[in-house]
Protein backbone atom coordinates (compact mmCIF):
# COMPACT_ATOMS: atom_id res chain seq x y z
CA UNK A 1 123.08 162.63 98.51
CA UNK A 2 122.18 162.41 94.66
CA UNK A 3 122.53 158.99 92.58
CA UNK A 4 126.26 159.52 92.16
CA UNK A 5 127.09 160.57 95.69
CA UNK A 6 125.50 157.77 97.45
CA UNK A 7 126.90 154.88 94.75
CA UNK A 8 130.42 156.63 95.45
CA UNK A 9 129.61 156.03 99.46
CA UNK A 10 128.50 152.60 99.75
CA UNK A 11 131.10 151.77 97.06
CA UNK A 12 133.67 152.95 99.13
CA UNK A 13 132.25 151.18 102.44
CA UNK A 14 131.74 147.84 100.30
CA UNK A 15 135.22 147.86 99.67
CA UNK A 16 136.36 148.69 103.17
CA UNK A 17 134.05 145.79 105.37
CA UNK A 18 134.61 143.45 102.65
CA UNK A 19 137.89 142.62 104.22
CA UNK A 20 139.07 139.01 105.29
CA UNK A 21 139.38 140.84 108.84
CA UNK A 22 135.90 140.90 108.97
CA UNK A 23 135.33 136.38 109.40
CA UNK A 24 137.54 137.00 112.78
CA UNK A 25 133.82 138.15 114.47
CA UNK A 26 131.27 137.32 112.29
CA UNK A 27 129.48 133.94 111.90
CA UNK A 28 131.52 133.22 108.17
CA UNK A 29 133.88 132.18 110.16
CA UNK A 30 132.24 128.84 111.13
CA UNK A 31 132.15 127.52 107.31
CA UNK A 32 135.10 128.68 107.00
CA UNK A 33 136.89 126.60 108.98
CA UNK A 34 136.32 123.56 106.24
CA UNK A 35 137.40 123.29 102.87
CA UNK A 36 135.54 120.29 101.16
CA UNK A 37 132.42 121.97 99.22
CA UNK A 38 129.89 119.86 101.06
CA UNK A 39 131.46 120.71 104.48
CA UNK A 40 131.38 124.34 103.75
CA UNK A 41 127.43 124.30 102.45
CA UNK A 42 126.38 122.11 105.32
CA UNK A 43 127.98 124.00 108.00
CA UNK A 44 126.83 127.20 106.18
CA UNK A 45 123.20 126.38 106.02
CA UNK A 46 123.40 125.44 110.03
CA UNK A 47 125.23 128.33 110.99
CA UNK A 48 122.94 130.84 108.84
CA UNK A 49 119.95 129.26 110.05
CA UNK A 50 120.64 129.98 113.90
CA UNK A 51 121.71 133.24 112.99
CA UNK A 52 119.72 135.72 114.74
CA UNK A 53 120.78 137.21 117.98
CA UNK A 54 124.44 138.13 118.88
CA UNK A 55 127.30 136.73 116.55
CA UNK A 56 128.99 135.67 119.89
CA UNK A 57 126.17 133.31 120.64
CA UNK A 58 125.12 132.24 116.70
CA UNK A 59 129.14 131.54 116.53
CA UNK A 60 128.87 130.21 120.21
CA UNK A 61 126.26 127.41 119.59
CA UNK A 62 126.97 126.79 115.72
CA UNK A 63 130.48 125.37 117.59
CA UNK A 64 128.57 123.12 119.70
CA UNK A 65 126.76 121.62 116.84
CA UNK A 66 129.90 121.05 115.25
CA UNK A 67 131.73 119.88 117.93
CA UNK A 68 128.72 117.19 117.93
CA UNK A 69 129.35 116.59 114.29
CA UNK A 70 133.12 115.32 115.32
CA UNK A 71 133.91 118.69 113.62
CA UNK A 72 133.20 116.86 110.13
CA UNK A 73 129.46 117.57 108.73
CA UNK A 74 129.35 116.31 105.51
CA UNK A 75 130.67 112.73 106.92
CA UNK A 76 128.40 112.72 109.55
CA UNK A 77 125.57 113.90 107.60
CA UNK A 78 125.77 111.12 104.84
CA UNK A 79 125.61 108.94 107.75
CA UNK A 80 123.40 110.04 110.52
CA UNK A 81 120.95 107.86 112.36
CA UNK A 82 118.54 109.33 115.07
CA UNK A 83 120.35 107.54 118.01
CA UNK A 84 123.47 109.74 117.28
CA UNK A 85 120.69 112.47 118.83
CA UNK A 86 121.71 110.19 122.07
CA UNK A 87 125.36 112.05 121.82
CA UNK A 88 123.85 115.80 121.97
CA UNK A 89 124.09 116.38 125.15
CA UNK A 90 121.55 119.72 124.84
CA UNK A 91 118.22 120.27 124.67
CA UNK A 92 118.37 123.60 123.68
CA UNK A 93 120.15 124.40 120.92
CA UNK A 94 119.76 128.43 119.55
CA UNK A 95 117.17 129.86 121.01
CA UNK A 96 114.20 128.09 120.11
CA UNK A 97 115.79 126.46 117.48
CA UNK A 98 115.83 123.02 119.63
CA UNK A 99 117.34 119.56 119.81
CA UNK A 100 114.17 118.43 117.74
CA UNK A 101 114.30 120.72 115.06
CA UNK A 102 118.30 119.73 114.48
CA UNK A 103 117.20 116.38 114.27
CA UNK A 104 114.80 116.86 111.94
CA UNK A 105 117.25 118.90 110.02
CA UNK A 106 119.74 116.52 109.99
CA UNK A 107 116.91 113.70 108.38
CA UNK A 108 116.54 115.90 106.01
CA UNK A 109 120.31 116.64 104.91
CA UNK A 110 120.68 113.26 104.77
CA UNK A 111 117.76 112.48 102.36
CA UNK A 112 118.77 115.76 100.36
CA UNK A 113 122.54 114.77 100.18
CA UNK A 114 121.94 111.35 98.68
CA UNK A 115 120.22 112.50 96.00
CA UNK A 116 122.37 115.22 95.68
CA UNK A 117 126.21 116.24 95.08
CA UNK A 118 125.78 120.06 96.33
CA UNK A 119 122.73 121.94 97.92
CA UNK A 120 123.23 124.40 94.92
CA UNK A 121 121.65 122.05 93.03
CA UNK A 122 117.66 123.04 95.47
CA UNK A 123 118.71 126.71 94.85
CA UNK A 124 118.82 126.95 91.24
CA UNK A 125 117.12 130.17 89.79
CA UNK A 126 115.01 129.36 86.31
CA UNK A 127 115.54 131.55 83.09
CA UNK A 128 112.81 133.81 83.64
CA UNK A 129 113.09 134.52 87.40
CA UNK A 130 115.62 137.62 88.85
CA UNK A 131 115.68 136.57 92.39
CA UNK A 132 115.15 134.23 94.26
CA UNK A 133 111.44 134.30 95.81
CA UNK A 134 110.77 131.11 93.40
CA UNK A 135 113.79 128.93 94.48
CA UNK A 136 113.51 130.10 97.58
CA UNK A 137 110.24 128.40 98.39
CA UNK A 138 110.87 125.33 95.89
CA UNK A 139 113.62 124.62 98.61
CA UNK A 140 111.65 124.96 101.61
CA UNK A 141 109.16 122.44 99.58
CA UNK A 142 111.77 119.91 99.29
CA UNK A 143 113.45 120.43 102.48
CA UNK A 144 110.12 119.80 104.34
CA UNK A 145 108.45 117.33 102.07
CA UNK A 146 108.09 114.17 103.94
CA UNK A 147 106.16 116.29 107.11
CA UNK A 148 105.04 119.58 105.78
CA UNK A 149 104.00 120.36 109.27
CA UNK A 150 106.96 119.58 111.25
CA UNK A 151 107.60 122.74 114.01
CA UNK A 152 110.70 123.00 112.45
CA UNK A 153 109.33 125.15 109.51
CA UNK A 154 109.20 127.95 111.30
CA UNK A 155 112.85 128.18 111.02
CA UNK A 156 112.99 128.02 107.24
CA UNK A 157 111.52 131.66 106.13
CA UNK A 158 108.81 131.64 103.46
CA UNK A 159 108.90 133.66 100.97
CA UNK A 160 105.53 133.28 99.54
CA UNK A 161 104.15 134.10 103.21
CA UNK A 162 106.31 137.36 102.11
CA UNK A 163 109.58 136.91 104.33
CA UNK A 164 112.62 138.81 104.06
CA UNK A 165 113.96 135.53 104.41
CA UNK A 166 116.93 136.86 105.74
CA UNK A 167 119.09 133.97 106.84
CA UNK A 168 118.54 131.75 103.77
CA UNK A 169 119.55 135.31 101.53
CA UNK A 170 122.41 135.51 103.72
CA UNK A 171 123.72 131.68 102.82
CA UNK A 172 123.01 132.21 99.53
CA UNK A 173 125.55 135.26 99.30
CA UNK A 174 128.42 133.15 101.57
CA UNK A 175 128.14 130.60 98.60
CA UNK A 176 126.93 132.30 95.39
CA UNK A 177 129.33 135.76 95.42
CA UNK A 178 132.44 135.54 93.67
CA UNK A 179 135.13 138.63 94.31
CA UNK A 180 138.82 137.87 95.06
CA UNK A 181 138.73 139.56 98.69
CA UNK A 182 138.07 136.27 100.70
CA UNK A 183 135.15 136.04 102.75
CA UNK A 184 132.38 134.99 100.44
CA UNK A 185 133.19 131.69 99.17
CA UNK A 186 132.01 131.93 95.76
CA UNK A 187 131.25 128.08 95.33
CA UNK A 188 128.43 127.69 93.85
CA UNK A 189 129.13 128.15 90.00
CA UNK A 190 125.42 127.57 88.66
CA UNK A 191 123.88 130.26 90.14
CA UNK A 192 124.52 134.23 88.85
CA UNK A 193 125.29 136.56 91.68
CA UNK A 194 123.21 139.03 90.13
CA UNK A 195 119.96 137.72 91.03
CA UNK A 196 121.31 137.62 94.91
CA UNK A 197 119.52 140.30 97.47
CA UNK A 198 120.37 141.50 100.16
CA UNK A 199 119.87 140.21 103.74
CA UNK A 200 117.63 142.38 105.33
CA UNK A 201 117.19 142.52 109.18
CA UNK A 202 116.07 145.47 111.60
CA UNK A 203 119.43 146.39 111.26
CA UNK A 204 119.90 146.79 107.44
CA UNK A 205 116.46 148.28 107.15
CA UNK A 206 117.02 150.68 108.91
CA UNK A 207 120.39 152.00 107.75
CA UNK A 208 118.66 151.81 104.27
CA UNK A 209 115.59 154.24 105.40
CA UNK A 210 118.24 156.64 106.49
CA UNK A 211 119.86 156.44 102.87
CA UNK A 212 116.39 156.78 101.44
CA UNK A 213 117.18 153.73 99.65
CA UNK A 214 113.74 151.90 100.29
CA UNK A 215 110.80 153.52 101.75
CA UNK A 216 108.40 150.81 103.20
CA UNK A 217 108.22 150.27 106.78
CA UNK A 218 108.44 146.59 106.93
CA UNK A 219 110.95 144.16 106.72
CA UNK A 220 109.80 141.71 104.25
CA UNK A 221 109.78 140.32 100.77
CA UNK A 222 108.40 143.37 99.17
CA UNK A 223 110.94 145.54 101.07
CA UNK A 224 113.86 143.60 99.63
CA UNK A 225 112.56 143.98 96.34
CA UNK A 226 112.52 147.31 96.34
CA UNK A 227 116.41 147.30 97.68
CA UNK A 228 116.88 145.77 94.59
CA UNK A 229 115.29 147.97 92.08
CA UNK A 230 118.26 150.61 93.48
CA UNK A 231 121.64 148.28 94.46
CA UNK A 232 121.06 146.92 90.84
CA UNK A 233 121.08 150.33 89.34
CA UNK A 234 124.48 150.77 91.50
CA UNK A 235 125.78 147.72 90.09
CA UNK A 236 124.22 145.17 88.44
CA UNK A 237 126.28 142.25 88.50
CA UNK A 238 127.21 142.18 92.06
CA UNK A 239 124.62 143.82 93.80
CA UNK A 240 124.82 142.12 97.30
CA UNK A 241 128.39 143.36 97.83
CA UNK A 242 126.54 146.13 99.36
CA UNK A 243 125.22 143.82 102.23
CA UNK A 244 128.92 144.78 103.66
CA UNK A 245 128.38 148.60 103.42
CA UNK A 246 125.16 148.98 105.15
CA UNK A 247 125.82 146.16 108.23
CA UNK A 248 129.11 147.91 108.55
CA UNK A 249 127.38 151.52 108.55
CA UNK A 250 124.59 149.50 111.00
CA UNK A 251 127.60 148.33 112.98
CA UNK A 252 130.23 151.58 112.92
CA UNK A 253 126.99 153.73 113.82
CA UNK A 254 127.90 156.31 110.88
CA UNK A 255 124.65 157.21 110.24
């Protein structure tokens, strides 16, 4: 396919995966079950950061966190004490995301949330910067800054250590992208959805090498970059609405 062809394509698969029917089995859903702004980022940024594996079991275990939560994040956040840890009745909690790494998280929610409104506010992209490898990695500073070393940064991708950083990329696009179709929420008002990227996994990668959109092998930082320099040429204000075409290609088995 030329230029033209392949814009007309994933245009036309944007539009059809970027349907409301598509929360029903995917792990959007879990957020979207609140509608208080701090409810929706916290639950979010838990959901998206288990989120590798099946959808059944990211959707699966983001419920039992929840459930944990008394189904209300923000309140319990604001006032979380480590014996509530007494009430979560798992060790295990995704994979080897574990009952000491949510604890840790929810320390750090709790520091980040009194001095904070919004988590947009650790996300914001400066002047001069077109993505978000920069705010990307200022978050993970303040997120881990009282223990630097804590096992749980493993599960907060770096992208100066060049990650895809695939989950956080995939948040970022729940809150940040604005249409009128429903399932991105569109909340966060500060931040343009130009700069966003796309999330890229095994499974995105490789629908993209088939498109001869990218050509490197890996999945990392440089990789998504080089998404960019294309789905921005294909539309430069709302470049990660093409995050829907190539999962749904990935998922539909098109191609």
């Amino acid at each position: 396919m030329n230029f033209q062809e392949l814009k007309d394509f994933l245009d036309e698969k944007a539009n059809l995966y970027n349907h409301i029917d598509f929360i029903e089995n995917d792990p959007i859903q879990i957020p979207h079950r609140f509608s208080l702004l701090q409810d929706i980022e916290i639950a979010g940024f838990l959901t998206a950061t288990i989120s590798w594996g099946t959808r059944k079991s990211i959707i699966s275990d983001a419920e039992k966190i929840l459930s944990w939560m008394g189904n209300a994040p923000y309140d319990f956040v604001l006032n979380f004490q480590d014996s509530d840890m007494d009430f979560f009745n798992h060790n295990a909690v995704h994979r080897t995301f574990n009952k000491e790494d949510l604890q840790y998280f929810m320390r750090n929610l709790n520091r980040l949330y009194k001095e904070n409104n919004s988590l947009e506010n650790l996300f914001l992209v400066k002047e001069d910067e077109t993505n978000f490898y920069h705010s990307l990695h200022r978050f993970r500073t303040e997120f881990f800054k009282e223990n630097p070393m804590h096992r749980s940064t493993k599960h907060v991708s770096s992208t100066y250590k060049n990650s895809s950083a695939k989950r956080l990329i995939m948040f970022l696009r729940w809150m940040v992208r604005q249409d009128r179709k429903g399932v991105d929420f569109g909340i966060w008002k500060n931040i343009n959805q130009k700069n966003l990227s796309i999330p890229l996994d095994v499974h995105t990668g490789n629908i993209s090498r088939k498109l001869n959109i990218i050509q490197r092998k890996q999945n990392d930082w440089k990789t998504v970059e080089e998404m960019d320099l294309v789905l921005r040429k294909f539309d430069d204000k709302d470049p990660a609405k093409y995050d829907f075409a190539l999962f749904g290609l990935g998922i539909a088995k098109e191609i």
